[in-house]
Protein backbone atom coordinates (compact mmCIF):
# COMPACT_ATOMS: atom_id res chain seq x y z
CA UNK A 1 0.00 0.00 0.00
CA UNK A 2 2.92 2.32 0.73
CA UNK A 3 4.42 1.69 -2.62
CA UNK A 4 1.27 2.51 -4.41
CA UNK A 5 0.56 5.59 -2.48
CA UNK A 6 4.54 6.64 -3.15
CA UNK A 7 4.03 5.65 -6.82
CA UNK A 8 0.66 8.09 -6.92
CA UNK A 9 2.16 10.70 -5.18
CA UNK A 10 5.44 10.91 -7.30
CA UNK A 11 3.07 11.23 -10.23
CA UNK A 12 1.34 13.69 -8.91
CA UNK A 13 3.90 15.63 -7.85
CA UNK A 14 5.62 15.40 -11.48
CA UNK A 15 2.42 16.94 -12.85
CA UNK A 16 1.86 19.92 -10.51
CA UNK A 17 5.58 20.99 -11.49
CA UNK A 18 4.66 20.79 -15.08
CA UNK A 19 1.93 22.80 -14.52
CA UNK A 20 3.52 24.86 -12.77
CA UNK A 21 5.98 25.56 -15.18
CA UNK A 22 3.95 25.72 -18.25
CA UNK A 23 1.84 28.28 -15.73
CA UNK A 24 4.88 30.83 -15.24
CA UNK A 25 5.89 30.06 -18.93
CA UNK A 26 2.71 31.13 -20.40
CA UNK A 27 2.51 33.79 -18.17
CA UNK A 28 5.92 35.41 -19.48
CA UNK A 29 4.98 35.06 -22.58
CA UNK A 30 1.18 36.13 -22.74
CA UNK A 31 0.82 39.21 -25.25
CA UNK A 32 -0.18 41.69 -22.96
CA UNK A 33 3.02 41.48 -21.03
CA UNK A 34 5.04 42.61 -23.97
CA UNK A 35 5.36 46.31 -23.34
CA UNK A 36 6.45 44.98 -19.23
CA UNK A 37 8.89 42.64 -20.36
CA UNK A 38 10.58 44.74 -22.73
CA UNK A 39 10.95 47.45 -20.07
CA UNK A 40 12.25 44.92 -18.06
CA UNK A 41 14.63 44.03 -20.25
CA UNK A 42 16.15 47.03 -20.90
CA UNK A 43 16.86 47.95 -17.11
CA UNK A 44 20.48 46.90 -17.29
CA UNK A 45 21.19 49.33 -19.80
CA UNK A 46 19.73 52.42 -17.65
CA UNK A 47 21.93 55.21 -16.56
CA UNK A 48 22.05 55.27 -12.52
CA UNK A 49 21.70 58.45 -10.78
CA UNK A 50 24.69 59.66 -9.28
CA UNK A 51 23.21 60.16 -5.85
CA UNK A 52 22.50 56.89 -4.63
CA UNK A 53 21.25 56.61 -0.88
CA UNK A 54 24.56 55.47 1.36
CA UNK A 55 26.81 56.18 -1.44
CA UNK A 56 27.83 59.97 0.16
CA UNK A 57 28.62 57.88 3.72
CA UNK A 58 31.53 55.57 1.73
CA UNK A 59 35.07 56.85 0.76
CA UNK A 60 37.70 55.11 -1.24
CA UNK A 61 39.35 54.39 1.52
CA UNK A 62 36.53 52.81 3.78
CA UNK A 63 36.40 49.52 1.68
């Protein structure tokens, strides 16, 4: 009985990841995400401001 309830419960298990996957997957992907994604994806390439907060407390030499 254990065996058969470990057996079930791996399957199950197996599935809820793939759906879980497929879930996030589709929701990357859906069309009206487009515009978030690819503002998202540009982030990286921003200029930072030059006044960060906790940037004026550091000095070179306080590493």
């Amino acid at each position: 009985m254990v065996d058969t309830l470990a057996e079930w419960a791996n399957a199950v298990w197996g599935l809820w990841l793939m759906l879980i996957f497929i879930g996030i997957v589709a929701w990357v992907f859906w069309p009206g995400r487009k515009k978030e994604m690819e503002e998202n994806a540009r982030i990286p390439f921003e200029d930072q401001p030059d006044d960060l907060p906790g940037e004026k407390e550091k000095t070179n030499g306080d590493r």
